[in-house]
PDB file of N, CA and C in Angstrom:
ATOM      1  N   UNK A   1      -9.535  38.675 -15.003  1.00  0.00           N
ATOM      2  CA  UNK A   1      -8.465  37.722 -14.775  1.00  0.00           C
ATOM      3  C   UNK A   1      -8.488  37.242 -13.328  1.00  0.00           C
ATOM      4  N   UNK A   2      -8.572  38.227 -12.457  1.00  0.00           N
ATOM      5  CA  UNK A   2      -9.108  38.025 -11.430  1.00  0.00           C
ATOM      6  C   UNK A   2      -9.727  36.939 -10.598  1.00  0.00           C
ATOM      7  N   UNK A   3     -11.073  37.487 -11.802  1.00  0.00           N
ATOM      8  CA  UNK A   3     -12.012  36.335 -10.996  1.00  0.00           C
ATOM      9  C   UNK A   3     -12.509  35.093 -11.243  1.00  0.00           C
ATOM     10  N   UNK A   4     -11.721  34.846 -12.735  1.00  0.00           N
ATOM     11  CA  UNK A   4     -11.149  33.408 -13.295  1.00  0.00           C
ATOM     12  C   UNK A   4     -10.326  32.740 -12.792  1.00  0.00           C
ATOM     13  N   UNK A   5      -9.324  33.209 -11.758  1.00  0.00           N
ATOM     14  CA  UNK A   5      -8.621  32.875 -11.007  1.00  0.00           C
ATOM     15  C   UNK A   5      -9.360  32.347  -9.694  1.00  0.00           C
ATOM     16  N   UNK A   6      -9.822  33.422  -9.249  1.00  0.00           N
ATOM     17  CA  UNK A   6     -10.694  32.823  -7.775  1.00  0.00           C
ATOM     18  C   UNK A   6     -11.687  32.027  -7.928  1.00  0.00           C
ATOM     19  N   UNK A   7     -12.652  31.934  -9.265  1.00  0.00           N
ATOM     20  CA  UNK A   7     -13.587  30.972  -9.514  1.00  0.00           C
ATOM     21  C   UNK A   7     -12.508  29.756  -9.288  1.00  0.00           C
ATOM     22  N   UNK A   8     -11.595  29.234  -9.981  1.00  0.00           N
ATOM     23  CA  UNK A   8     -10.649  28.169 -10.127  1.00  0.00           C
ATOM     24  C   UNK A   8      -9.727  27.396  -9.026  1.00  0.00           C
ATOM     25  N   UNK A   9      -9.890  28.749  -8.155  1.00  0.00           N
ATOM     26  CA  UNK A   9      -9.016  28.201  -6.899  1.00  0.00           C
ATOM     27  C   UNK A   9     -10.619  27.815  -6.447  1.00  0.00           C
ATOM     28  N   UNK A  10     -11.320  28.527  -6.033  1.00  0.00           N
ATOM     29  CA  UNK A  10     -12.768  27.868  -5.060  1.00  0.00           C
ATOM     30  C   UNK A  10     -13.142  26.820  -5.700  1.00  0.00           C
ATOM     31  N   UNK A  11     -13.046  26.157  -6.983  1.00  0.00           N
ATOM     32  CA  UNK A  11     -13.827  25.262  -7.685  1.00  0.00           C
ATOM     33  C   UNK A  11     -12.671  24.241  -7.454  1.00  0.00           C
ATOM     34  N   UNK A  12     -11.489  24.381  -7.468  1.00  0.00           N
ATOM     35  CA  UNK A  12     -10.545  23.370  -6.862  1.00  0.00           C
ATOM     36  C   UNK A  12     -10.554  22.875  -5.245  1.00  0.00           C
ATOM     37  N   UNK A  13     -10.685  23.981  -4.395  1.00  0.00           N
ATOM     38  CA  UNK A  13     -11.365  23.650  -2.971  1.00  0.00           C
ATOM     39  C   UNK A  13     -12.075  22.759  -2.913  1.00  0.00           C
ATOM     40  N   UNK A  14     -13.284  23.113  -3.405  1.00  0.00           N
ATOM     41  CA  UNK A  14     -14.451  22.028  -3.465  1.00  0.00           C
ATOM     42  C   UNK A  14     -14.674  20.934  -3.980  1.00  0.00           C
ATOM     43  N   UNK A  15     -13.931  20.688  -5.280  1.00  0.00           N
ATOM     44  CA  UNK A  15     -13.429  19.331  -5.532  1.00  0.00           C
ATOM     45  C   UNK A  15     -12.834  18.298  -4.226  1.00  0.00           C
ATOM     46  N   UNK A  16     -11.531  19.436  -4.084  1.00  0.00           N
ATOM     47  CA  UNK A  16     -10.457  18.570  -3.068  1.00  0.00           C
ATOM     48  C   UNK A  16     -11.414  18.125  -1.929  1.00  0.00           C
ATOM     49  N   UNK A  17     -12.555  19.505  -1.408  1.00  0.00           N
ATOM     50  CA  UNK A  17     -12.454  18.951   0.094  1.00  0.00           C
ATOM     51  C   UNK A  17     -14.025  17.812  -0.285  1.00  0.00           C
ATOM     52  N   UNK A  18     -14.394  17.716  -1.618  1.00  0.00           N
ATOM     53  CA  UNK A  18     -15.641  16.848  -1.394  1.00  0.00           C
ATOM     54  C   UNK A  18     -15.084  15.498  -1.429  1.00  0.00           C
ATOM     55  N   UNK A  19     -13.927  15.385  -2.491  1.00  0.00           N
ATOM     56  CA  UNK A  19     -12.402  13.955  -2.612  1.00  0.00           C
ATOM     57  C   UNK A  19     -12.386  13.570  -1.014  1.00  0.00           C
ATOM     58  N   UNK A  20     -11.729  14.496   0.105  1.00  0.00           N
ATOM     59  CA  UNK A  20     -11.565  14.001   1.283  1.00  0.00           C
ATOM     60  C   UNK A  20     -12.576  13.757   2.017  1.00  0.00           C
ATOM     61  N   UNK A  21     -13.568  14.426   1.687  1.00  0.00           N
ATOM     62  CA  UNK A  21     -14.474  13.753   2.733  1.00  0.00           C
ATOM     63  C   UNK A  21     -15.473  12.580   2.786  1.00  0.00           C
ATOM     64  N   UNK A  22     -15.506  12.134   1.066  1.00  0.00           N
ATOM     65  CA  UNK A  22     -16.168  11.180   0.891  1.00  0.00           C
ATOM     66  C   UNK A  22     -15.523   9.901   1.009  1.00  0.00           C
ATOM     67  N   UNK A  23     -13.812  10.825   0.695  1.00  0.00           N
ATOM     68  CA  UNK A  23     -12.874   9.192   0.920  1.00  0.00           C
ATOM     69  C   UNK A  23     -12.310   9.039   2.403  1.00  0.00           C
ATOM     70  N   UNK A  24     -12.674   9.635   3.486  1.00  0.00           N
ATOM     71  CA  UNK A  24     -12.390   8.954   4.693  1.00  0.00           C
ATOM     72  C   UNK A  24     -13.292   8.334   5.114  1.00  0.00           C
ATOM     73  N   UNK A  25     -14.814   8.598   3.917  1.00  0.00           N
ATOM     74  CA  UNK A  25     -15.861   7.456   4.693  1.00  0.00           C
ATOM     75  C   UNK A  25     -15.813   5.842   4.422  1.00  0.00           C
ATOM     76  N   UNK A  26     -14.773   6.009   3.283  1.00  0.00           N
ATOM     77  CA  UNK A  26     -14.793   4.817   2.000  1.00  0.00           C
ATOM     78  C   UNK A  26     -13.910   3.615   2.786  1.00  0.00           C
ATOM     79  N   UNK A  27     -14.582   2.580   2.515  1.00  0.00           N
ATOM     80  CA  UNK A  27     -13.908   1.345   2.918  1.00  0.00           C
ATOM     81  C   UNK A  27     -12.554   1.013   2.387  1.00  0.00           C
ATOM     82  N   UNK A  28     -12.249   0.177   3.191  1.00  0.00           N
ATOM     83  CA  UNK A  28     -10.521   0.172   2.295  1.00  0.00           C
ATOM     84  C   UNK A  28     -10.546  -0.682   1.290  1.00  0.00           C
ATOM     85  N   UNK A  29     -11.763  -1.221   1.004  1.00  0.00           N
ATOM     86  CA  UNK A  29     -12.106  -2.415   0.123  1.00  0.00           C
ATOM     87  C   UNK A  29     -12.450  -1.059  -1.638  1.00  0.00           C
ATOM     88  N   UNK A  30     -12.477   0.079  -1.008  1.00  0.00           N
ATOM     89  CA  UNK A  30     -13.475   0.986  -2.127  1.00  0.00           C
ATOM     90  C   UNK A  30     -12.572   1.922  -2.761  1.00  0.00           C
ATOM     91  N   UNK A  31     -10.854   2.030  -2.088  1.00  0.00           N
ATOM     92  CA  UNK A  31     -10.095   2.616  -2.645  1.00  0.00           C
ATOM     93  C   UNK A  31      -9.030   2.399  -3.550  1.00  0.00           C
ATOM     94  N   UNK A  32      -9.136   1.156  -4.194  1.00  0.00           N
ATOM     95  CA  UNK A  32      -8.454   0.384  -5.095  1.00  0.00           C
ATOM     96  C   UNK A  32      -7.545  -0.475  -4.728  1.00  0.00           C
ATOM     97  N   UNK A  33      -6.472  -0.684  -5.517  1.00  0.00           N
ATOM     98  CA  UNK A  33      -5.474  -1.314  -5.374  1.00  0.00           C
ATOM     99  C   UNK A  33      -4.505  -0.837  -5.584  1.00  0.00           C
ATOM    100  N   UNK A  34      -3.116  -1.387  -5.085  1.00  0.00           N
ATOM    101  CA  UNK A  34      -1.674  -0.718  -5.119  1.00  0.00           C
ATOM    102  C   UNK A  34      -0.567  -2.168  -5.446  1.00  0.00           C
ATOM    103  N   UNK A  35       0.004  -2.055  -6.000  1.00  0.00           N
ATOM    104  CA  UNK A  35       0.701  -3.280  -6.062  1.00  0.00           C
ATOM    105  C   UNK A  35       2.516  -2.463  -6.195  1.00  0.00           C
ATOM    106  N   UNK A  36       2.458  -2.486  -5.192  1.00  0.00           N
ATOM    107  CA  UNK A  36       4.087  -2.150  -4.183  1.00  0.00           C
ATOM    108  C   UNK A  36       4.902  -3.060  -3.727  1.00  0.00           C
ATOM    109  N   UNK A  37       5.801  -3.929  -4.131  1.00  0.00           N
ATOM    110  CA  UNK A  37       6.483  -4.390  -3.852  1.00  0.00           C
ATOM    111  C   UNK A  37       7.587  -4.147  -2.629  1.00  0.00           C
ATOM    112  N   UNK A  38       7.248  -4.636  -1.177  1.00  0.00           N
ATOM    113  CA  UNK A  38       8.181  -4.324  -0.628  1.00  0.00           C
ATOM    114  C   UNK A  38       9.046  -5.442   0.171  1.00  0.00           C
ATOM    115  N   UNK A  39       9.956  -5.282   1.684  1.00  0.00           N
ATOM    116  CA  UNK A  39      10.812  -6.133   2.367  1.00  0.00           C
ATOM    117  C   UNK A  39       9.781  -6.901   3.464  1.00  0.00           C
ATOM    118  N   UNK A  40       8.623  -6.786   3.602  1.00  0.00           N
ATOM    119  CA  UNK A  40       7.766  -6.944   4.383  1.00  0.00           C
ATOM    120  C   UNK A  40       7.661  -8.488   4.545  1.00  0.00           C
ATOM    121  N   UNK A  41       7.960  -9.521   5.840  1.00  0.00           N
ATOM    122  CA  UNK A  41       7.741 -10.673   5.432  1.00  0.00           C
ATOM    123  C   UNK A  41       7.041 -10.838   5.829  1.00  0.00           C
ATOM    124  N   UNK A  42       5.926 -10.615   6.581  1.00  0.00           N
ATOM    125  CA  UNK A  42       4.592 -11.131   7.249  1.00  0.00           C
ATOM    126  C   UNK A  42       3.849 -10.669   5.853  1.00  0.00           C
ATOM    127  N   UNK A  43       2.648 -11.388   5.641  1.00  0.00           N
ATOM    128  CA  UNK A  43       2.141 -11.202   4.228  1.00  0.00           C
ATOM    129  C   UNK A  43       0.554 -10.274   4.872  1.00  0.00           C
ATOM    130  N   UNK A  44       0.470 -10.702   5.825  1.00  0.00           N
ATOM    131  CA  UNK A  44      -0.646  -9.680   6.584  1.00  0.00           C
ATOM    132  C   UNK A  44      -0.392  -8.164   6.726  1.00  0.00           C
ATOM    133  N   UNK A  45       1.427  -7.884   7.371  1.00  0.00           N
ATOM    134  CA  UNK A  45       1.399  -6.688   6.933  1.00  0.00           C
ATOM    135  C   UNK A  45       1.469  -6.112   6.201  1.00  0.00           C
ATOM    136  N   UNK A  46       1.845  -6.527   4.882  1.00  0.00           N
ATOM    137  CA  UNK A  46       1.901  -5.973   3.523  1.00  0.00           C
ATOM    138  C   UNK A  46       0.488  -5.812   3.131  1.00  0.00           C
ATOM    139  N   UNK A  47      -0.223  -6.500   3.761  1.00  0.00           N
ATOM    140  CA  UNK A  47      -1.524  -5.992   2.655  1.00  0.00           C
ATOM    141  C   UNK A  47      -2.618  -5.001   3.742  1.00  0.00           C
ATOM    142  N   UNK A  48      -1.671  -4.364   5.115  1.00  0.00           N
ATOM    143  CA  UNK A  48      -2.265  -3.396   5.553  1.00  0.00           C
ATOM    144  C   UNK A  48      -1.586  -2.148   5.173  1.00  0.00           C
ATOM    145  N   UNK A  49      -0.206  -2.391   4.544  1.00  0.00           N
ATOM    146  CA  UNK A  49       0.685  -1.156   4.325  1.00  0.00           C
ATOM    147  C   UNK A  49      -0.449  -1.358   3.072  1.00  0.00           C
ATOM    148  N   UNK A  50      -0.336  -1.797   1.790  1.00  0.00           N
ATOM    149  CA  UNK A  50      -1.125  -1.543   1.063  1.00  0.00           C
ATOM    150  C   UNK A  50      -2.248  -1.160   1.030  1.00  0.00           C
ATOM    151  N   UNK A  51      -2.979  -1.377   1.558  1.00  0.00           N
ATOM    152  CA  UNK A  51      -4.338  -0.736   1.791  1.00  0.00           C
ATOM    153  C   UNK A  51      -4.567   0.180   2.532  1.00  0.00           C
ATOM    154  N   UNK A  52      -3.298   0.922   3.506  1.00  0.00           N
ATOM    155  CA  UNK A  52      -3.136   2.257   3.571  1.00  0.00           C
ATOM    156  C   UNK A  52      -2.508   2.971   2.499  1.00  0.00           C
ATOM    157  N   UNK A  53      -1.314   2.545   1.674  1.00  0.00           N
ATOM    158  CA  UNK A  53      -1.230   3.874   0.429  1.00  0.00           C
ATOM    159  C   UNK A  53      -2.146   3.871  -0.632  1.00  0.00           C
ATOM    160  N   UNK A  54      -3.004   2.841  -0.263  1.00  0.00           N
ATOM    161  CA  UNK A  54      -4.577   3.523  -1.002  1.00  0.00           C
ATOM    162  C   UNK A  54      -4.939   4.109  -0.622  1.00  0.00           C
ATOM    163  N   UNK A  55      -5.643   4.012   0.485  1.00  0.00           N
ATOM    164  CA  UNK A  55      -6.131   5.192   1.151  1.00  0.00           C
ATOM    165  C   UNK A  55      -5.435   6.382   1.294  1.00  0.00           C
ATOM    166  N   UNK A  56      -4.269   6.312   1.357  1.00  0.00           N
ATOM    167  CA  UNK A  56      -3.481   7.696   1.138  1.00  0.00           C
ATOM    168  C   UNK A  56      -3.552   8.044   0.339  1.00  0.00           C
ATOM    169  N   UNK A  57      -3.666   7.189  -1.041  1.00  0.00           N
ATOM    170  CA  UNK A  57      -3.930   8.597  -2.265  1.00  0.00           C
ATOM    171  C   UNK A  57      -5.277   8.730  -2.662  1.00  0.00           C
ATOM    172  N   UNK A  58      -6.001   8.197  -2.100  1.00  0.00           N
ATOM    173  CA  UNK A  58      -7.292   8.513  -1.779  1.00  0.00           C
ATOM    174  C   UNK A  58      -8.229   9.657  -1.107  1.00  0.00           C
ATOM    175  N   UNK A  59      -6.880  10.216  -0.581  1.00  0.00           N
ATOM    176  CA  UNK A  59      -7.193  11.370   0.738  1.00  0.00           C
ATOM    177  C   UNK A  59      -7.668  10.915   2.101  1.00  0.00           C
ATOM    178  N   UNK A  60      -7.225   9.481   2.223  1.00  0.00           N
ATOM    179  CA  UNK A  60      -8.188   8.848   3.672  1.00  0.00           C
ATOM    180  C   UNK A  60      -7.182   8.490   4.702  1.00  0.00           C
ATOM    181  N   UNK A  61      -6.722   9.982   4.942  1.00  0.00           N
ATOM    182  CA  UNK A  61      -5.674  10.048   6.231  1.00  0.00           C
ATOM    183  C   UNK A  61      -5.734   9.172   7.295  1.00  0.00           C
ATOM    184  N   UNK A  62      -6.800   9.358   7.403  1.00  0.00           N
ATOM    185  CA  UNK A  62      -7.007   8.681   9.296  1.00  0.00           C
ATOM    186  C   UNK A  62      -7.123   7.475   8.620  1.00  0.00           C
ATOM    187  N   UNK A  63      -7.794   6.631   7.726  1.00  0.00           N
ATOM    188  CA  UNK A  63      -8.161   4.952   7.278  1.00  0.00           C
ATOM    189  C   UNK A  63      -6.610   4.878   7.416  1.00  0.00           C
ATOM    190  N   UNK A  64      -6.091   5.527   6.658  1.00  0.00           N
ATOM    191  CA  UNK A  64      -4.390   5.184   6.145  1.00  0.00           C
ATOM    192  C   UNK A  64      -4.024   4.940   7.112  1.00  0.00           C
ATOM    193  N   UNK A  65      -3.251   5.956   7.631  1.00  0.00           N
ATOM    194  CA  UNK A  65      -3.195   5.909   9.625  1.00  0.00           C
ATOM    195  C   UNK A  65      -3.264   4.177  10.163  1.00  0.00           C
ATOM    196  N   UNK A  66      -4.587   4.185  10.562  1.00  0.00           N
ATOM    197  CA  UNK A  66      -5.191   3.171  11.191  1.00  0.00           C
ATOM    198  C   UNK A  66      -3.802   1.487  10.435  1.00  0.00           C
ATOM    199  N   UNK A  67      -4.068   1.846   8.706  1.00  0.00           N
ATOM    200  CA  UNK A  67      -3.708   0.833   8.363  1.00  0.00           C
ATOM    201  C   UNK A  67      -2.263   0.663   8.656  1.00  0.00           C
ATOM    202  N   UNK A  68      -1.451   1.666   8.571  1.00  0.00           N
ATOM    203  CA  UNK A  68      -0.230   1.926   8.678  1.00  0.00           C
ATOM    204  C   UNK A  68       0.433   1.351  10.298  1.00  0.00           C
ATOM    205  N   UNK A  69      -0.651   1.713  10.667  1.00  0.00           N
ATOM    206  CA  UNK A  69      -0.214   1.459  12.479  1.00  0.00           C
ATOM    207  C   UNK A  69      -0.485   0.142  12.377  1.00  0.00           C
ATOM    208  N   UNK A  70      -1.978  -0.596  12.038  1.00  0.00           N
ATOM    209  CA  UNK A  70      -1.993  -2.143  12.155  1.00  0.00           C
ATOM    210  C   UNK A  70      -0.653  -3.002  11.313  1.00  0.00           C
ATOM    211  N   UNK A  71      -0.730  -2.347  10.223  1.00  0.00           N
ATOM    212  CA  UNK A  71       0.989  -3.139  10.031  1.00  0.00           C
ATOM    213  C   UNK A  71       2.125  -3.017  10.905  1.00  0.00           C
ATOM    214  N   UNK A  72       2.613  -1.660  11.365  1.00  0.00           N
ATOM    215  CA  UNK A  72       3.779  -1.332  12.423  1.00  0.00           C
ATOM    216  C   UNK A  72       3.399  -2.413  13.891  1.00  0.00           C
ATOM    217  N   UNK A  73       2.134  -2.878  13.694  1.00  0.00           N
ATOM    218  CA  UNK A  73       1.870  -3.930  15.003  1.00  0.00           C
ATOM    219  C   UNK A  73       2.111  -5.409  15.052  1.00  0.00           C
ATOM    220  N   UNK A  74       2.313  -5.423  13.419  1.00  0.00           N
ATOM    221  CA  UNK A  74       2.122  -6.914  13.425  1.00  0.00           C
ATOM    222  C   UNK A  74       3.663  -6.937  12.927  1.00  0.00           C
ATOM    223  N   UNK A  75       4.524  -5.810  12.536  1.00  0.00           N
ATOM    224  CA  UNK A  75       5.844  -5.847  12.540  1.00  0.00           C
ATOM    225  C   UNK A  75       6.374  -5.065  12.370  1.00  0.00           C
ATOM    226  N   UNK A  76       7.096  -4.908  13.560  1.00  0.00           N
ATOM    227  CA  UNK A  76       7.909  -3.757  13.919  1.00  0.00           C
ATOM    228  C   UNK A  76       8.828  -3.292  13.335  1.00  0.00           C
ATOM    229  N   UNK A  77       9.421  -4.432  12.778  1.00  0.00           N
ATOM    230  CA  UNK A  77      10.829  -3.823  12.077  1.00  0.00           C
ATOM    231  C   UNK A  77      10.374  -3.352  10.281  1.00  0.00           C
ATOM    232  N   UNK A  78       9.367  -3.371   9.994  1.00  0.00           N
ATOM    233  CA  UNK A  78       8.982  -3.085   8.526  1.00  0.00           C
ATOM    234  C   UNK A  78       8.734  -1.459   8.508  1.00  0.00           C
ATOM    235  N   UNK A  79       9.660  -0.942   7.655  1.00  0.00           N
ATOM    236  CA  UNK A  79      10.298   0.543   7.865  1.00  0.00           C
ATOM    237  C   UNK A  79       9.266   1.319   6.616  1.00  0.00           C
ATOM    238  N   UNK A  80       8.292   0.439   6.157  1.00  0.00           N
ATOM    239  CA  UNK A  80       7.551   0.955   5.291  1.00  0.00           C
ATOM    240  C   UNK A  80       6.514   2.039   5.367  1.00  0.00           C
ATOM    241  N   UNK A  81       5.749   1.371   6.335  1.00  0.00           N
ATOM    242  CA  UNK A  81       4.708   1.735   7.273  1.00  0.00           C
ATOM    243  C   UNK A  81       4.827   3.158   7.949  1.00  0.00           C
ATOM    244  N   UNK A  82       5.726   3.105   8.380  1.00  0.00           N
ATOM    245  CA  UNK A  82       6.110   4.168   9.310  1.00  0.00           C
ATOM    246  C   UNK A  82       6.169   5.469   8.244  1.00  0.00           C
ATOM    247  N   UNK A  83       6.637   5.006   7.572  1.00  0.00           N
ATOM    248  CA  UNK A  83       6.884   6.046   5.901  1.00  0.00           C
ATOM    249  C   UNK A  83       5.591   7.139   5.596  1.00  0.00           C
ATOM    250  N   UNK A  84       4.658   5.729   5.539  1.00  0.00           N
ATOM    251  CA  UNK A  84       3.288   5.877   5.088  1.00  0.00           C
ATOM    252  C   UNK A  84       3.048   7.040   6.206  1.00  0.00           C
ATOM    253  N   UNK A  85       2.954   6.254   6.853  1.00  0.00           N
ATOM    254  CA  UNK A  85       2.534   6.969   8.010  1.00  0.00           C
ATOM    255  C   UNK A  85       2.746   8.524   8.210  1.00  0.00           C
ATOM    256  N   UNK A  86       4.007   8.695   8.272  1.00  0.00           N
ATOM    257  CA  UNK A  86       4.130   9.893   8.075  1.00  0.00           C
ATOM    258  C   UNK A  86       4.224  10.622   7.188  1.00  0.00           C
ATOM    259  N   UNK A  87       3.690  10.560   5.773  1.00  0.00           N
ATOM    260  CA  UNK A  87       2.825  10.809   4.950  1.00  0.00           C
ATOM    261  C   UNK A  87       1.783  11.670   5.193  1.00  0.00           C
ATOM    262  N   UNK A  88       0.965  10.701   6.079  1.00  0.00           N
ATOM    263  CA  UNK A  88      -0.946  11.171   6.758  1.00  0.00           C
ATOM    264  C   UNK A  88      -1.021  12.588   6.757  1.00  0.00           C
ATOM    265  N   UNK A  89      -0.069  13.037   7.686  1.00  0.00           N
ATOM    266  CA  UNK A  89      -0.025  14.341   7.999  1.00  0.00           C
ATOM    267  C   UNK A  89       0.264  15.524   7.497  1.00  0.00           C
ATOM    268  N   UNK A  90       0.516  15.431   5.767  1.00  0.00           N
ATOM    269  CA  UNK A  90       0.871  16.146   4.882  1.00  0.00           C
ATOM    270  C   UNK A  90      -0.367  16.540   4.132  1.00  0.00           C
ATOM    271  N   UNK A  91      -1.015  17.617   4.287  1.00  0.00           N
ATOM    272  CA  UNK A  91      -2.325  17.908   3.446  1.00  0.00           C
ATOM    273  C   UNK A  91      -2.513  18.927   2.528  1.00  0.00           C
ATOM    274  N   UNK A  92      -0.976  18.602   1.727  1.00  0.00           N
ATOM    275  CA  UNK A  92      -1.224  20.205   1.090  1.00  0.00           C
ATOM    276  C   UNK A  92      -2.272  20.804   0.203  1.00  0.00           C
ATOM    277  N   UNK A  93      -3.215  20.295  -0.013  1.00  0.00           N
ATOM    278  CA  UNK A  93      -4.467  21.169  -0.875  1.00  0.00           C
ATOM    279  C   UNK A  93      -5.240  21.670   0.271  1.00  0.00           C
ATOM    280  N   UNK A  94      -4.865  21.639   2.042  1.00  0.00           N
ATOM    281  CA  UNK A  94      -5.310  22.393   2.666  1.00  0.00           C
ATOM    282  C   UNK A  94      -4.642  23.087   3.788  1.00  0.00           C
ATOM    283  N   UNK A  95      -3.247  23.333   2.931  1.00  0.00           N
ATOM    284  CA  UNK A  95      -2.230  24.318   3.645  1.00  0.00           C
ATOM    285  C   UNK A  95      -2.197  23.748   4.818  1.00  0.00           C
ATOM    286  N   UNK A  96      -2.602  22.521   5.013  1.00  0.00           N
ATOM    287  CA  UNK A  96      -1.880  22.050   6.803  1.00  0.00           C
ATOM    288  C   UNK A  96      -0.367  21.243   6.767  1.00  0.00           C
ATOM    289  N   UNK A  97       0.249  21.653   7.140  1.00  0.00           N
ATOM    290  CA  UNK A  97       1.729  21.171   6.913  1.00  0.00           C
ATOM    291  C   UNK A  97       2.302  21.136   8.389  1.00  0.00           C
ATOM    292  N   UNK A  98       2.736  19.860   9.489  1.00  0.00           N
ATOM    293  CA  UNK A  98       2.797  19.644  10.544  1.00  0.00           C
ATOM    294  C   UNK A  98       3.937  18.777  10.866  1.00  0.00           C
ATOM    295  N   UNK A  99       5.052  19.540  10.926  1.00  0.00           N
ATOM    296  CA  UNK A  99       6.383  19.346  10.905  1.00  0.00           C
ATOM    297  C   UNK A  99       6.440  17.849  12.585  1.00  0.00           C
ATOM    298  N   UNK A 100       5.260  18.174  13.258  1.00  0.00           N
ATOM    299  CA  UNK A 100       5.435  17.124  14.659  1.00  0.00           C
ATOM    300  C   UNK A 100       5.544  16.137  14.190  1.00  0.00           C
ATOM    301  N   UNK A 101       3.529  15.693  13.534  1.00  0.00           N
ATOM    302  CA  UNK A 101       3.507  14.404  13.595  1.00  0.00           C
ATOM    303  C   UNK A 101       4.088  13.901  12.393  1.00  0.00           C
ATOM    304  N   UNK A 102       4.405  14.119  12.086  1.00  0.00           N
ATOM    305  CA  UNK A 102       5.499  13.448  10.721  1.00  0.00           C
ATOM    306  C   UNK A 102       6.975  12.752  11.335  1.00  0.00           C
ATOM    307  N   UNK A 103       7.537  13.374  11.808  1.00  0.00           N
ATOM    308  CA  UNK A 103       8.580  13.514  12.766  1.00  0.00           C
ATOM    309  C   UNK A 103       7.944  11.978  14.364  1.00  0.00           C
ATOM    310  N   UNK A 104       7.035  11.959  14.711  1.00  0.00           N
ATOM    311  CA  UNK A 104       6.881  11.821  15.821  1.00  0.00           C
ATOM    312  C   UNK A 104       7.157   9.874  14.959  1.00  0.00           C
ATOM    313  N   UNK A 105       5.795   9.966  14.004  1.00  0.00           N
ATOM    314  CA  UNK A 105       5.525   8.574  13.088  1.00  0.00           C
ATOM    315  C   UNK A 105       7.186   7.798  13.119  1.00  0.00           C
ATOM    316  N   UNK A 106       7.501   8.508  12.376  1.00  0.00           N
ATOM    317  CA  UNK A 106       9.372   7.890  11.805  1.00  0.00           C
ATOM    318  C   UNK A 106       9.466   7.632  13.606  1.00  0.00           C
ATOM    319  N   UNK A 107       9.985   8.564  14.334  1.00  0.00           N
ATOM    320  CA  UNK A 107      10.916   7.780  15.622  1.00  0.00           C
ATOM    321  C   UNK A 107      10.434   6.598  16.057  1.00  0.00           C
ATOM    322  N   UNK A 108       9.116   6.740  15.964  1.00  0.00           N
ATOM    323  CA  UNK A 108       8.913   5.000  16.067  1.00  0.00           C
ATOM    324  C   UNK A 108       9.782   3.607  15.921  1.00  0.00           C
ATOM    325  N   UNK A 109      10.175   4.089  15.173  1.00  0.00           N
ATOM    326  CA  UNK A 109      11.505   3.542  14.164  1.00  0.00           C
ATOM    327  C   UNK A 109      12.763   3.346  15.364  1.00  0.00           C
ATOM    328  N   UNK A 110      13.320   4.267  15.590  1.00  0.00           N
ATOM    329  CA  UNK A 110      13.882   4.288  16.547  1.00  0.00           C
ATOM    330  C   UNK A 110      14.998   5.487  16.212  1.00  0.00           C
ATOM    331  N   UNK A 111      15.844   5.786  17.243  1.00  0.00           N
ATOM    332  CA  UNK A 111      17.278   6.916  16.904  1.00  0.00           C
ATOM    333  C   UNK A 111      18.206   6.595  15.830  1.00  0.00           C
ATOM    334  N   UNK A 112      18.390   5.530  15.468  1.00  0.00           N
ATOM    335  CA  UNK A 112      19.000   5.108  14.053  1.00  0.00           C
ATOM    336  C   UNK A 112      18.727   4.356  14.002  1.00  0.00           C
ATOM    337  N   UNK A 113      19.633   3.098  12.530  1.00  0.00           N
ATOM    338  CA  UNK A 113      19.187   2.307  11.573  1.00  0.00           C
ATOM    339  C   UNK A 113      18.556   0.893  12.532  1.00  0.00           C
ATOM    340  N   UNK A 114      19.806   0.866  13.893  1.00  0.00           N
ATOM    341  CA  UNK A 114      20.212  -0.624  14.683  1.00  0.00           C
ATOM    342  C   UNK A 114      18.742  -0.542  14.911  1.00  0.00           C
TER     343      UNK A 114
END
């Protein structure tokens, strides 16, 4: 029972970590599509928030990242992004859980809503 168990957890490892590493090489053109409706009025940033929560469920933290921030640049006040964003830093199929940068992403935002 044992070692049906540990075969299953290691054979899940290696899935997950071959998923992440092939998808942070992957273009953002290679991780599909998302069709999310959000408040976003620049139409440029919507389709970088989008093409980061592809990459986010893709496992492509840092692409995501990147995309998440190029939207928060081209508009600041789009509270989406920032979301995403702090997302990135949540990796639970490899027990990294990082209470900062999650936290750090959002204040961006600012101390409240104004």
């Amino acid at each position: 029972m044992r070692r049906r168990f540990a075969a299953t957890l290691a054979a899940a490892f290696i899935i997950a970590l071959t998923l992440s590493v092939s998808s942070q090489d992957a273009g953002s053109e290679r991780v599909g599509t998302v069709d999310f409706p959000t408040s976003a009025s620049s139409p440029e940033a919507q389709s970088h928030f989008l093409r980061g929560v592809a990459a986010l469920h893709s496992f492509g933290w840092k692409q995501a990242i990147a995309e998440f921030e190029a939207a928060q640049s081209i508009e600041p006040d789009f509270a989406m992004p920032y979301w995403g964003q702090s997302l990135c830093y949540n990796h639970p199929l490899f027990s990294n859980l990082d209470p900062a940068d999650p936290r750090k992403a959002l204040a961006k935002l600012g101390a409240d809503p104004a």
